[in-house]
Each structure stands twice: as structure tokens, then as C-alpha cells.
PDB file of N, CA and C in Angstrom:
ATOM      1  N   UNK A   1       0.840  -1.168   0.000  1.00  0.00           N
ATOM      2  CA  UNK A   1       0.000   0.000   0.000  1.00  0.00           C
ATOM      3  C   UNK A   1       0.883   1.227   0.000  1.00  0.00           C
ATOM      4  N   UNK A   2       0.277   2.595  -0.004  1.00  0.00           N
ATOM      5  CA  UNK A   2       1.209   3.327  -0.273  1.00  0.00           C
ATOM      6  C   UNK A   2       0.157   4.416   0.527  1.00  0.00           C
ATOM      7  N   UNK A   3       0.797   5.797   0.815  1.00  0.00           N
ATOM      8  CA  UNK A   3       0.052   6.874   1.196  1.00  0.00           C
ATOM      9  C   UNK A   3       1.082   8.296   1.042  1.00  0.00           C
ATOM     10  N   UNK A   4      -0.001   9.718   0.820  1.00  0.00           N
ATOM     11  CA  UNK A   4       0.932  10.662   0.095  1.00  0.00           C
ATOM     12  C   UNK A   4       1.194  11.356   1.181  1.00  0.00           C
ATOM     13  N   UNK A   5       2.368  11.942   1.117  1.00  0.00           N
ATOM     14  CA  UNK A   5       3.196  12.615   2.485  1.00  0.00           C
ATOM     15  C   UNK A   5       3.456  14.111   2.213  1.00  0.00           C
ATOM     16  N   UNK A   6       2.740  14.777   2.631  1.00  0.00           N
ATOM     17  CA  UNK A   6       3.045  16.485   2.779  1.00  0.00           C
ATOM     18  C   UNK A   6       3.891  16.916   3.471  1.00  0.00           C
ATOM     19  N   UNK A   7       4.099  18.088   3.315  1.00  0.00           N
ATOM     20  CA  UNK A   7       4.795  19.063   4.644  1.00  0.00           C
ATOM     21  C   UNK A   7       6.258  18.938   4.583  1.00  0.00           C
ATOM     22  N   UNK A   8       6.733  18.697   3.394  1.00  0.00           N
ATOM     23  CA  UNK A   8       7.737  18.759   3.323  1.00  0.00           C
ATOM     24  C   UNK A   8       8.751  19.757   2.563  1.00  0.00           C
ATOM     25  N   UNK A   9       9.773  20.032   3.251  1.00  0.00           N
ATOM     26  CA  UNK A   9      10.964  21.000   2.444  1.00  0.00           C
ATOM     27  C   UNK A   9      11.295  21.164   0.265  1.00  0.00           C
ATOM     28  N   UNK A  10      11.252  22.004   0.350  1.00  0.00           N
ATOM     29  CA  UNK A  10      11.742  21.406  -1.085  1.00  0.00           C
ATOM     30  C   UNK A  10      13.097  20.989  -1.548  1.00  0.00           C
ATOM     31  N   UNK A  11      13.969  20.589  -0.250  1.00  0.00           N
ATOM     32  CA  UNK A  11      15.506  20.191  -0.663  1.00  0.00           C
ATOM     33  C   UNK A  11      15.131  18.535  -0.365  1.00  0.00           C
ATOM     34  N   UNK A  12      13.883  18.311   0.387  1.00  0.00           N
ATOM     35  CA  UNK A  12      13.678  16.676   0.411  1.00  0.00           C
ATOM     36  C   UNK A  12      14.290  15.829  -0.278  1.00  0.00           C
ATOM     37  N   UNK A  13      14.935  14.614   0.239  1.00  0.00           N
ATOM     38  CA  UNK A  13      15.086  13.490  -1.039  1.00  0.00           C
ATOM     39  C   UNK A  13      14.577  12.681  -0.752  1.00  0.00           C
ATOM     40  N   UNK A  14      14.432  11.606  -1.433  1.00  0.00           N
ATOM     41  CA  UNK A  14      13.907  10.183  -1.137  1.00  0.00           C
ATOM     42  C   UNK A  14      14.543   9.785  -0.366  1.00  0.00           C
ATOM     43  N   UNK A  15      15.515   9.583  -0.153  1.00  0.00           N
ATOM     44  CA  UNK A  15      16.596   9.207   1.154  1.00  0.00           C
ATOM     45  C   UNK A  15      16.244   9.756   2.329  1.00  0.00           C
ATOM     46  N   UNK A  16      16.210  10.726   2.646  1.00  0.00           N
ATOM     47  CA  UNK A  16      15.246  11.267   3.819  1.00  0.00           C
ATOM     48  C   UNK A  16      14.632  10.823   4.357  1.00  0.00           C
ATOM     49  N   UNK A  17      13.668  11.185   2.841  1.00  0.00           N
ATOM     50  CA  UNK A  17      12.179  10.421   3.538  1.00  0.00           C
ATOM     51  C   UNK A  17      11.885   9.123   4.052  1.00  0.00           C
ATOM     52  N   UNK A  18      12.531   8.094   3.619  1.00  0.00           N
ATOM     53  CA  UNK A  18      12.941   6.356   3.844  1.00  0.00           C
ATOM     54  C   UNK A  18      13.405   6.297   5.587  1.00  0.00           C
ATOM     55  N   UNK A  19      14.530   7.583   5.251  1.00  0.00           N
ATOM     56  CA  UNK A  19      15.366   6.828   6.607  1.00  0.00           C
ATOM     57  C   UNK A  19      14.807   7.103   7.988  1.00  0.00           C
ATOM     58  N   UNK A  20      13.661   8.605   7.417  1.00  0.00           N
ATOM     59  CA  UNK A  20      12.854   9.110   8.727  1.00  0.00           C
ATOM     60  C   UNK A  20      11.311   8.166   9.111  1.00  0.00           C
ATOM     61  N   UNK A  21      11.271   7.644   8.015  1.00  0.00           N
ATOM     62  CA  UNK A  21       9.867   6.813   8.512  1.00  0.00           C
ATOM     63  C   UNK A  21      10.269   5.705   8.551  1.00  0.00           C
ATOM     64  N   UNK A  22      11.513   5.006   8.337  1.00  0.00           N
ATOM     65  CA  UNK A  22      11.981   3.722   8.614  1.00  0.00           C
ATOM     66  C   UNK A  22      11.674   2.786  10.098  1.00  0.00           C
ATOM     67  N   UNK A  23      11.701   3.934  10.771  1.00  0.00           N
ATOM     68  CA  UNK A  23      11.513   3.744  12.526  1.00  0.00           C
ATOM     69  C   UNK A  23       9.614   3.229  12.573  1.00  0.00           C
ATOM     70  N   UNK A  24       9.355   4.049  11.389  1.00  0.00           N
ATOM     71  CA  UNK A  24       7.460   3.695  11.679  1.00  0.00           C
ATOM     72  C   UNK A  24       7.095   2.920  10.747  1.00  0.00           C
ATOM     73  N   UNK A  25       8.042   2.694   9.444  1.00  0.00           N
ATOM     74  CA  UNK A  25       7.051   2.271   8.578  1.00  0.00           C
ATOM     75  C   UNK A  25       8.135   1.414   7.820  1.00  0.00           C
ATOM     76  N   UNK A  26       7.446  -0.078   6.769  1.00  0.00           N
ATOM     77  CA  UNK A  26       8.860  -0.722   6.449  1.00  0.00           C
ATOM     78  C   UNK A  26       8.272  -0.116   5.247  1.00  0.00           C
ATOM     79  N   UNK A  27       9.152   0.913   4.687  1.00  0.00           N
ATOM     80  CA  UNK A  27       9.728   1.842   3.565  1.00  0.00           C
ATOM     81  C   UNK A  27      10.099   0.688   2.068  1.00  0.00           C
ATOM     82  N   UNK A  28       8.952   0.762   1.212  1.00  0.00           N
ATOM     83  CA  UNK A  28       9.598  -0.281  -0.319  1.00  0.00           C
ATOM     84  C   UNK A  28      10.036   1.224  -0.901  1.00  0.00           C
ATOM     85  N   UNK A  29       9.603   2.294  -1.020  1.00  0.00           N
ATOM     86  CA  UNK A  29       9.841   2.575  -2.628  1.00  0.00           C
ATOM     87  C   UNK A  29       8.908   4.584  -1.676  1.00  0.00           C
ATOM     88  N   UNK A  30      10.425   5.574  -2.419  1.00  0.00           N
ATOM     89  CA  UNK A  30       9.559   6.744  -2.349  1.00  0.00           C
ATOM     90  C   UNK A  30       9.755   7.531  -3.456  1.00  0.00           C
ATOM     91  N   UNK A  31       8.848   7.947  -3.830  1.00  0.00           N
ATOM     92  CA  UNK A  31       9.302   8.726  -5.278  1.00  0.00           C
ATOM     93  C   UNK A  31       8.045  10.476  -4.544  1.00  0.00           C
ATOM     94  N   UNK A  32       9.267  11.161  -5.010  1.00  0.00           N
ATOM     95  CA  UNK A  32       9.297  12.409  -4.852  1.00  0.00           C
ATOM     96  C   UNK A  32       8.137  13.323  -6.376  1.00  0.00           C
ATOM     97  N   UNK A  33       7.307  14.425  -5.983  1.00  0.00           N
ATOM     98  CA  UNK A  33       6.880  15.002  -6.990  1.00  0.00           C
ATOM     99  C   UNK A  33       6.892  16.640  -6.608  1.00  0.00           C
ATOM    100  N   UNK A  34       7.537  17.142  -7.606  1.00  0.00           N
ATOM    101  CA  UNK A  34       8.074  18.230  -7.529  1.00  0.00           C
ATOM    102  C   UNK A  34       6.968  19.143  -8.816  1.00  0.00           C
ATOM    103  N   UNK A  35       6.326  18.672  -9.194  1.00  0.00           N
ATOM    104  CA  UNK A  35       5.315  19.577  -9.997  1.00  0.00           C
ATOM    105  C   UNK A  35       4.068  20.699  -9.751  1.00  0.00           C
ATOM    106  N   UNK A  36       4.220  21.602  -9.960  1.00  0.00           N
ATOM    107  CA  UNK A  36       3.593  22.570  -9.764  1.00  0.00           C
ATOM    108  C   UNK A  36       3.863  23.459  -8.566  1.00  0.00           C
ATOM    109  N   UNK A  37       4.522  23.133  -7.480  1.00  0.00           N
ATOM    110  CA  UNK A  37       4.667  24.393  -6.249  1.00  0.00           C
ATOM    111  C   UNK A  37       6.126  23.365  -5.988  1.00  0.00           C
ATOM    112  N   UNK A  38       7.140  23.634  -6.336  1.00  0.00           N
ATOM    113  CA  UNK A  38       8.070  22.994  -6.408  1.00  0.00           C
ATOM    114  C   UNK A  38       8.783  23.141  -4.759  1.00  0.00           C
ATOM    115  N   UNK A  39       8.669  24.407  -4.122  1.00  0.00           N
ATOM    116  CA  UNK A  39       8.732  24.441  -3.049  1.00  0.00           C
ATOM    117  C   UNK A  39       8.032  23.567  -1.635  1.00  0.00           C
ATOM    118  N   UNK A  40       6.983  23.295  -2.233  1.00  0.00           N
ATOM    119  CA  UNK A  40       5.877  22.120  -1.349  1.00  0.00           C
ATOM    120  C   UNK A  40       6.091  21.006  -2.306  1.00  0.00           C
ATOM    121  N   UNK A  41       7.100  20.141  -2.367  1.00  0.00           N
ATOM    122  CA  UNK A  41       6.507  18.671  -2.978  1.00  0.00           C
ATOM    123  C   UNK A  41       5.833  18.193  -2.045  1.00  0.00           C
ATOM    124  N   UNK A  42       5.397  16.758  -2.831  1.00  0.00           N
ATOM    125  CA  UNK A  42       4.759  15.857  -1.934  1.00  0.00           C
ATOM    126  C   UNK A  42       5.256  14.595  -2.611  1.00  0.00           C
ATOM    127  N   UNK A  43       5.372  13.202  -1.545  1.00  0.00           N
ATOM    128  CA  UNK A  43       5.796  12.376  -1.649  1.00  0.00           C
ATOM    129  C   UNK A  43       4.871  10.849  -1.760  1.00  0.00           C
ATOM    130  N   UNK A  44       4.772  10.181  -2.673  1.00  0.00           N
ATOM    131  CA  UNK A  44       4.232   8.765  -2.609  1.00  0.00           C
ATOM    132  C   UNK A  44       5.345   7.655  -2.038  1.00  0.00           C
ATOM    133  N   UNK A  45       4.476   7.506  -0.766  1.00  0.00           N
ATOM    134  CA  UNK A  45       5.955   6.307   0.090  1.00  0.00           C
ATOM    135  C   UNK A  45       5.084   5.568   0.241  1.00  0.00           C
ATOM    136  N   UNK A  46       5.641   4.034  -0.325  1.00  0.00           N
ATOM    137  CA  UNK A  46       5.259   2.682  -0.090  1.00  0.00           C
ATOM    138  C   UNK A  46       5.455   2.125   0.265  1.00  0.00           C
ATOM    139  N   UNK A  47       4.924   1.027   1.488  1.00  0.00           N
ATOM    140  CA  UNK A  47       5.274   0.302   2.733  1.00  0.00           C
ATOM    141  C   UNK A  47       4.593  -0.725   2.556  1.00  0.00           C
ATOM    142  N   UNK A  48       4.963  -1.801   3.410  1.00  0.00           N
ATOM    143  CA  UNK A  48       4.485  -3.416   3.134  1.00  0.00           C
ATOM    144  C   UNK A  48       4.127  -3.402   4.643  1.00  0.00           C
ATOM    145  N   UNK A  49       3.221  -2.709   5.351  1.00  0.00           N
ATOM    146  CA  UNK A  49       2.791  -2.569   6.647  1.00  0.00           C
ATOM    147  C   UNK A  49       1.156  -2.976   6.516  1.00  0.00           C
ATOM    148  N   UNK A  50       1.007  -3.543   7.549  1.00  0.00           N
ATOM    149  CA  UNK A  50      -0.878  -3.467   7.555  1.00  0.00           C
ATOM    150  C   UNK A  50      -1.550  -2.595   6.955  1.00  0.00           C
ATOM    151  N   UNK A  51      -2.667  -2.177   6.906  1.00  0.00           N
ATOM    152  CA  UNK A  51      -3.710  -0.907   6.641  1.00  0.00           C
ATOM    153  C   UNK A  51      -3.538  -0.770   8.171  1.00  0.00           C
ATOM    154  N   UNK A  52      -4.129  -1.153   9.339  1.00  0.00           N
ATOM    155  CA  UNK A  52      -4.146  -0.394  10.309  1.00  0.00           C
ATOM    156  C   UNK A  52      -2.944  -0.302  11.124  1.00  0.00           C
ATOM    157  N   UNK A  53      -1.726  -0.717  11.051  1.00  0.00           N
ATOM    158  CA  UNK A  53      -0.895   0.024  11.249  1.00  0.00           C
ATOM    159  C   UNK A  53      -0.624   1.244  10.644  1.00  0.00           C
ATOM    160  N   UNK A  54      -0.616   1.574   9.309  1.00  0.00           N
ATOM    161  CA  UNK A  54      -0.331   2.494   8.499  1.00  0.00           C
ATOM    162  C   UNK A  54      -1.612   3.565   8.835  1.00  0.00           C
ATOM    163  N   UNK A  55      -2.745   3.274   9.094  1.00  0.00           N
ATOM    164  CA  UNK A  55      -3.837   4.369   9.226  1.00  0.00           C
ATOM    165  C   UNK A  55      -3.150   5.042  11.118  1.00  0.00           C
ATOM    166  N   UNK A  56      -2.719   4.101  12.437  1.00  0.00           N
ATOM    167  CA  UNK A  56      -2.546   4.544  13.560  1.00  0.00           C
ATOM    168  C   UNK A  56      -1.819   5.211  13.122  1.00  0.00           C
ATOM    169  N   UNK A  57      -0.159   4.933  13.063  1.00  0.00           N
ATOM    170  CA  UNK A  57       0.979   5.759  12.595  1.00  0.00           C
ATOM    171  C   UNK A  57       0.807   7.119  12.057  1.00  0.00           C
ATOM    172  N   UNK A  58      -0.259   7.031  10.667  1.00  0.00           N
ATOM    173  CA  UNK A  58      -0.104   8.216   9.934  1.00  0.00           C
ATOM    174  C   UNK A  58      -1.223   9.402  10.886  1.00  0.00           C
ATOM    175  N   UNK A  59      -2.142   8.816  11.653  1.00  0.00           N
ATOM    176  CA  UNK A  59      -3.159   9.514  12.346  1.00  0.00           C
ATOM    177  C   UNK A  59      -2.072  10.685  13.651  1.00  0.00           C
ATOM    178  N   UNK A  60      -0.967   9.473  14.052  1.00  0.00           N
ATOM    179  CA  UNK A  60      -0.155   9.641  15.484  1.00  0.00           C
ATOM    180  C   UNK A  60       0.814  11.328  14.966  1.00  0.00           C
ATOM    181  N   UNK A  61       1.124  10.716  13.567  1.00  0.00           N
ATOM    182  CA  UNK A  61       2.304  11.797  13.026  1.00  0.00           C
ATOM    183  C   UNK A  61       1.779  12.929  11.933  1.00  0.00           C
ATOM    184  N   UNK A  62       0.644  13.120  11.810  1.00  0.00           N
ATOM    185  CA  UNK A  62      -0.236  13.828  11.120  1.00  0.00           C
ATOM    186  C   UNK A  62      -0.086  15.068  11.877  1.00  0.00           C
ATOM    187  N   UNK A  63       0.365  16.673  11.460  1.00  0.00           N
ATOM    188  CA  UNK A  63       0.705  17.474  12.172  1.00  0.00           C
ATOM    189  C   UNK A  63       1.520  17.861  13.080  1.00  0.00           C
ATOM    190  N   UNK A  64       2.680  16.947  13.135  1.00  0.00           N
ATOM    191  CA  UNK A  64       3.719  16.763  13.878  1.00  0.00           C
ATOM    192  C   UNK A  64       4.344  17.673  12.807  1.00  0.00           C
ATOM    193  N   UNK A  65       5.275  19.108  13.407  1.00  0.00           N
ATOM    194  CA  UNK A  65       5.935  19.617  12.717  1.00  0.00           C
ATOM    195  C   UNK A  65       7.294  18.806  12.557  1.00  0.00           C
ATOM    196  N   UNK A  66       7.883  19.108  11.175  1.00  0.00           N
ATOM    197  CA  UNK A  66       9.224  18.521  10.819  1.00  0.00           C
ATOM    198  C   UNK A  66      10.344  19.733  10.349  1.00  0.00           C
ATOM    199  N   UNK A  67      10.917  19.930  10.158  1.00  0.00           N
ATOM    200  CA  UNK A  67      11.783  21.000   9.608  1.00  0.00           C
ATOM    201  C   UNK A  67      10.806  22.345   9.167  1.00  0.00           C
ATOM    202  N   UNK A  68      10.116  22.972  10.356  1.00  0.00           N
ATOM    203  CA  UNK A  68       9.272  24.060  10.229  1.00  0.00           C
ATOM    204  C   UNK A  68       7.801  24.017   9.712  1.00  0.00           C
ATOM    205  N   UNK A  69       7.202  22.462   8.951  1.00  0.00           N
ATOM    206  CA  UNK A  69       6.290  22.366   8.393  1.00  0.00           C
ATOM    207  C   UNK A  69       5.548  21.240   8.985  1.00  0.00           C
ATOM    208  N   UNK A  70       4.099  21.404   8.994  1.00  0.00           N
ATOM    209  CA  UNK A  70       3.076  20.264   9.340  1.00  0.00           C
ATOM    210  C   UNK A  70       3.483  18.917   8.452  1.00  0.00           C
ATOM    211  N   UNK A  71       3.479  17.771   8.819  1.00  0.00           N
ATOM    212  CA  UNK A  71       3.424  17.066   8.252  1.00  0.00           C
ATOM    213  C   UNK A  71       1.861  16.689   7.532  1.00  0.00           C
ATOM    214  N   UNK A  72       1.534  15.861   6.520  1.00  0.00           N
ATOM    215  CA  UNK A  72       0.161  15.438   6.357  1.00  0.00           C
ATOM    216  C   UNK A  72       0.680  14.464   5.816  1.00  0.00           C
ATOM    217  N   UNK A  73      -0.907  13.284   6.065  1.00  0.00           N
ATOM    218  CA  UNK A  73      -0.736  12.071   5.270  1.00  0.00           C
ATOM    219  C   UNK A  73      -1.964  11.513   5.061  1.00  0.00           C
ATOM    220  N   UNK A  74      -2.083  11.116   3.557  1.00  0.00           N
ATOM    221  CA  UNK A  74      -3.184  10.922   3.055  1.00  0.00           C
ATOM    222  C   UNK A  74      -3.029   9.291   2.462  1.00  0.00           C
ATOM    223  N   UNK A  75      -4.583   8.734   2.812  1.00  0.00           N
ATOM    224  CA  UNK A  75      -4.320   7.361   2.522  1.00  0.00           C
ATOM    225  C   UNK A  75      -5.483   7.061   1.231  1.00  0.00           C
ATOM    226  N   UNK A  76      -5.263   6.952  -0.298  1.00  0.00           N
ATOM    227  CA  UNK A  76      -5.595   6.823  -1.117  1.00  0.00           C
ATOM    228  C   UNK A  76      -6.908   5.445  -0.988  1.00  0.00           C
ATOM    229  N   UNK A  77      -8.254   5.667  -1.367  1.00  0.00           N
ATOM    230  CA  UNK A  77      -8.938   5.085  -0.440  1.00  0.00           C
ATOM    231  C   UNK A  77      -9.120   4.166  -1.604  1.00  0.00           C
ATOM    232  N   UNK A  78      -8.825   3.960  -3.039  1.00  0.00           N
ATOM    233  CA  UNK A  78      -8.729   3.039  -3.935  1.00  0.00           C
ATOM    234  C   UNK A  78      -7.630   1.833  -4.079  1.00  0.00           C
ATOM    235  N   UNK A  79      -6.911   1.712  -3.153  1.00  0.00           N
ATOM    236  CA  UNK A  79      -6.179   0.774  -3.429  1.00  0.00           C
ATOM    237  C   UNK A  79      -6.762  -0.325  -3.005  1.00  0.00           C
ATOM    238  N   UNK A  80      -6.036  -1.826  -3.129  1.00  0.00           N
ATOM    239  CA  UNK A  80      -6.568  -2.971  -2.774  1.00  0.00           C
ATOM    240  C   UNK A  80      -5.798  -3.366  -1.534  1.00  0.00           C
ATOM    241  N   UNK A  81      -6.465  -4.043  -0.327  1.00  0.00           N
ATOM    242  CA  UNK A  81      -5.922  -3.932   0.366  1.00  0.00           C
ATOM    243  C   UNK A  81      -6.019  -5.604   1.390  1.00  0.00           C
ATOM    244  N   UNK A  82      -6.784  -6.374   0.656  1.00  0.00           N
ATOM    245  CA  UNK A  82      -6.817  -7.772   0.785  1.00  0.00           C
ATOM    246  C   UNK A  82      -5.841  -8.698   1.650  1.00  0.00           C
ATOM    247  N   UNK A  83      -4.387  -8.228   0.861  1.00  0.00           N
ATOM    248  CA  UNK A  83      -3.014  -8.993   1.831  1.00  0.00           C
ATOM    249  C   UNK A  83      -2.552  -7.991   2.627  1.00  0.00           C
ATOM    250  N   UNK A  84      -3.077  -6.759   3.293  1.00  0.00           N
ATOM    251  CA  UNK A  84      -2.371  -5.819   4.081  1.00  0.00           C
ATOM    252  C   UNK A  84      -2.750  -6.053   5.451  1.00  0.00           C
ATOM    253  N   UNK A  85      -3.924  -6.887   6.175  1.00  0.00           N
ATOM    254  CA  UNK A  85      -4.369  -7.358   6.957  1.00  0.00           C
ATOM    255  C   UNK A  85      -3.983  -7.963   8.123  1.00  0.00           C
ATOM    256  N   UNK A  86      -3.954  -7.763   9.181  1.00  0.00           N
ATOM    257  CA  UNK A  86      -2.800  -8.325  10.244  1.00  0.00           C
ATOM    258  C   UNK A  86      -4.332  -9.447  10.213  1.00  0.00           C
ATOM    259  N   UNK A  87      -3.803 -10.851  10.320  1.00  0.00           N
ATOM    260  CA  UNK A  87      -4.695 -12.393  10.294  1.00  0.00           C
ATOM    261  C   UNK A  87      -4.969 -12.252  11.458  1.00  0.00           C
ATOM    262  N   UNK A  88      -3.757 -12.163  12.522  1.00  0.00           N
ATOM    263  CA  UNK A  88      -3.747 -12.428  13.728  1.00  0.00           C
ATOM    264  C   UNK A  88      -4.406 -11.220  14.972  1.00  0.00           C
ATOM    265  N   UNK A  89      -4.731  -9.927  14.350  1.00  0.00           N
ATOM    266  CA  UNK A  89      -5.186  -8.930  14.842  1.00  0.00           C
ATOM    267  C   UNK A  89      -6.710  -9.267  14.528  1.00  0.00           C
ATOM    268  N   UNK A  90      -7.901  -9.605  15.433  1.00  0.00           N
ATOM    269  CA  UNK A  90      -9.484  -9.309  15.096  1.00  0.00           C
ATOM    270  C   UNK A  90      -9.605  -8.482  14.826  1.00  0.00           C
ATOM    271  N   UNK A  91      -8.976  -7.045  15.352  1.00  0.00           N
ATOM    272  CA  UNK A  91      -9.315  -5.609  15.073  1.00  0.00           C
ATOM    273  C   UNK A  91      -9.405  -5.633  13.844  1.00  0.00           C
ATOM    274  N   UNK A  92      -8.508  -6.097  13.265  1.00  0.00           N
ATOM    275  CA  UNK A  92      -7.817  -6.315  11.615  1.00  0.00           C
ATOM    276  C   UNK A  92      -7.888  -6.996  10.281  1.00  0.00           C
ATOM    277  N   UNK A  93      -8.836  -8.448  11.258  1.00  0.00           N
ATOM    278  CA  UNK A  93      -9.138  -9.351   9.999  1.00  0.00           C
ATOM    279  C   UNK A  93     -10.023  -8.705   8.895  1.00  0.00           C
ATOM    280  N   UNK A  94     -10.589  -8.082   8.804  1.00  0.00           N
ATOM    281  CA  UNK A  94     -11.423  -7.722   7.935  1.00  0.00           C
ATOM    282  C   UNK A  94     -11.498  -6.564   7.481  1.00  0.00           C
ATOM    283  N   UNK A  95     -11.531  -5.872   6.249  1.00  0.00           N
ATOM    284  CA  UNK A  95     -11.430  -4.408   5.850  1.00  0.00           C
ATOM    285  C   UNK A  95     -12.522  -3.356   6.522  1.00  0.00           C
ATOM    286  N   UNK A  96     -12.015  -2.561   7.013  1.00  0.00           N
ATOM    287  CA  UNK A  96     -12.805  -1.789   7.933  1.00  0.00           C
ATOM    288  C   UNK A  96     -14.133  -0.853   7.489  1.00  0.00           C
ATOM    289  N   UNK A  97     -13.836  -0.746   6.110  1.00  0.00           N
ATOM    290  CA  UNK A  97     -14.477  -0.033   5.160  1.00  0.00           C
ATOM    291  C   UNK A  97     -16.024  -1.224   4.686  1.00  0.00           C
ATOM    292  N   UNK A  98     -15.780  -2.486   5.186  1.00  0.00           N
ATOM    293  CA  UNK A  98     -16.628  -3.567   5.055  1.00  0.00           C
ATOM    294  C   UNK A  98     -17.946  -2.819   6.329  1.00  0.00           C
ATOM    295  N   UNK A  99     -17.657  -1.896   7.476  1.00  0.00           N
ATOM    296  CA  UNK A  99     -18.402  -2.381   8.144  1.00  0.00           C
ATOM    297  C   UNK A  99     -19.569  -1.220   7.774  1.00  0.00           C
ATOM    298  N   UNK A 100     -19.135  -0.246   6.923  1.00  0.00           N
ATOM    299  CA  UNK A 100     -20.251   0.430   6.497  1.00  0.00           C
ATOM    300  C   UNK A 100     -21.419   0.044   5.587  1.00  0.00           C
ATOM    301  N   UNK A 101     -22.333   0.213   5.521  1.00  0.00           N
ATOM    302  CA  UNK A 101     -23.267  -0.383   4.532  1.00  0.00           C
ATOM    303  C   UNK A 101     -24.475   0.716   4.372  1.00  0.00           C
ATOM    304  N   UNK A 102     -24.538   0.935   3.405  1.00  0.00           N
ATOM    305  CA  UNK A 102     -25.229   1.982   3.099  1.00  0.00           C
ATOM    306  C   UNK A 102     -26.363   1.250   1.948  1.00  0.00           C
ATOM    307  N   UNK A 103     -27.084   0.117   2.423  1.00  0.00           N
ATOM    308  CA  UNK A 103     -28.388  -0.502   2.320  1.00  0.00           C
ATOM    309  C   UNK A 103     -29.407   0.132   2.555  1.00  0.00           C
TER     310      UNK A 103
END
């Protein structure tokens, strides 16, 4: 799964960004986007973490300033998320988005 990361510097690198969420998150892949306000990028970082680990974490560090700026983190609500599931967590077995029903 992946989720987009605000609030960041515009000297950011991908390296950064990896080695600072490494502690929260297991980091596959960050690719940087520098289009349109080149001073505010924003970042797509992809992690092989649960959904609800990745939803606590990003909730915990959401507005936590970093080098003068809010952080934000947004969790793209289209992805598939089937094998992201902790088995062993009840909280977890099941996609959470299952429990709405709008019948």
C-alpha cells in the first residue's frame, strides 16, 4: 500500500524520507513530486505494513511539525488492500471499510 506525504521541504530526497519513517514504517519505494509548487513537494511512500498500522501511525504523526512544516498524510482510499491485513489482529481481519453499509 502506499500513502501521500506532505509538509515537506523542497531540498527533500527520497533518502530522507525512507530513513525518517523507517523507525514507523517498512519503507519499499519513495518517489518524490516536484510539480507545480516545487517548493511544497509531496511524496508517494510505499510500505508493506498493515492498513491499520499504516492508518494509527499516519493519524499519530499527522501534524507533527518537521523542519518548520506540518506534516500530512493521506491514505488513497482506492487501493486494494486484501493482503495488508494483520490475520492475527481481530481488530484487523477484515477491511474496515466492510463495516459500512449503506443498504
Amino acid at each position: 500500500m502506499y500513502f501521500i506525504l506532505g509538509g515537506l521541504q523542497a531540498d527533500t530526497s527520497t533518502e530522507m524520507i525512507a530513513d525518517g519513517l523507517r523507525r514507523y514504517f517498512t519503507v519499499t519505494e519513495v518517489v518524490i513530486y516536484r510539480d507545480g509548487d516545487a517548493d511544497h513537494p509531496l511524496a508517494k511512500v510505499a510500505v508493506s505494513d498493515s492498513y491499520m498500522h499504516v492508518w494509527e501511525i499516519a493519524n499519530r504523526l499527522r501534524g507533527v511539525y518537521h523542519r518548520g512544516r506540518a506534516l500530512t498524510f493521506h491514505i488513497p482510499a482506492h487501493q486494494h488492500f486484501d493482503h495488508l491485513f494483520d490475520a492475527d489482529d481481530p481488530r484487523a481481519a477484515h477491511d474496515p471499510r466492510e463495516a459500512l453499509h449503506l443498504d
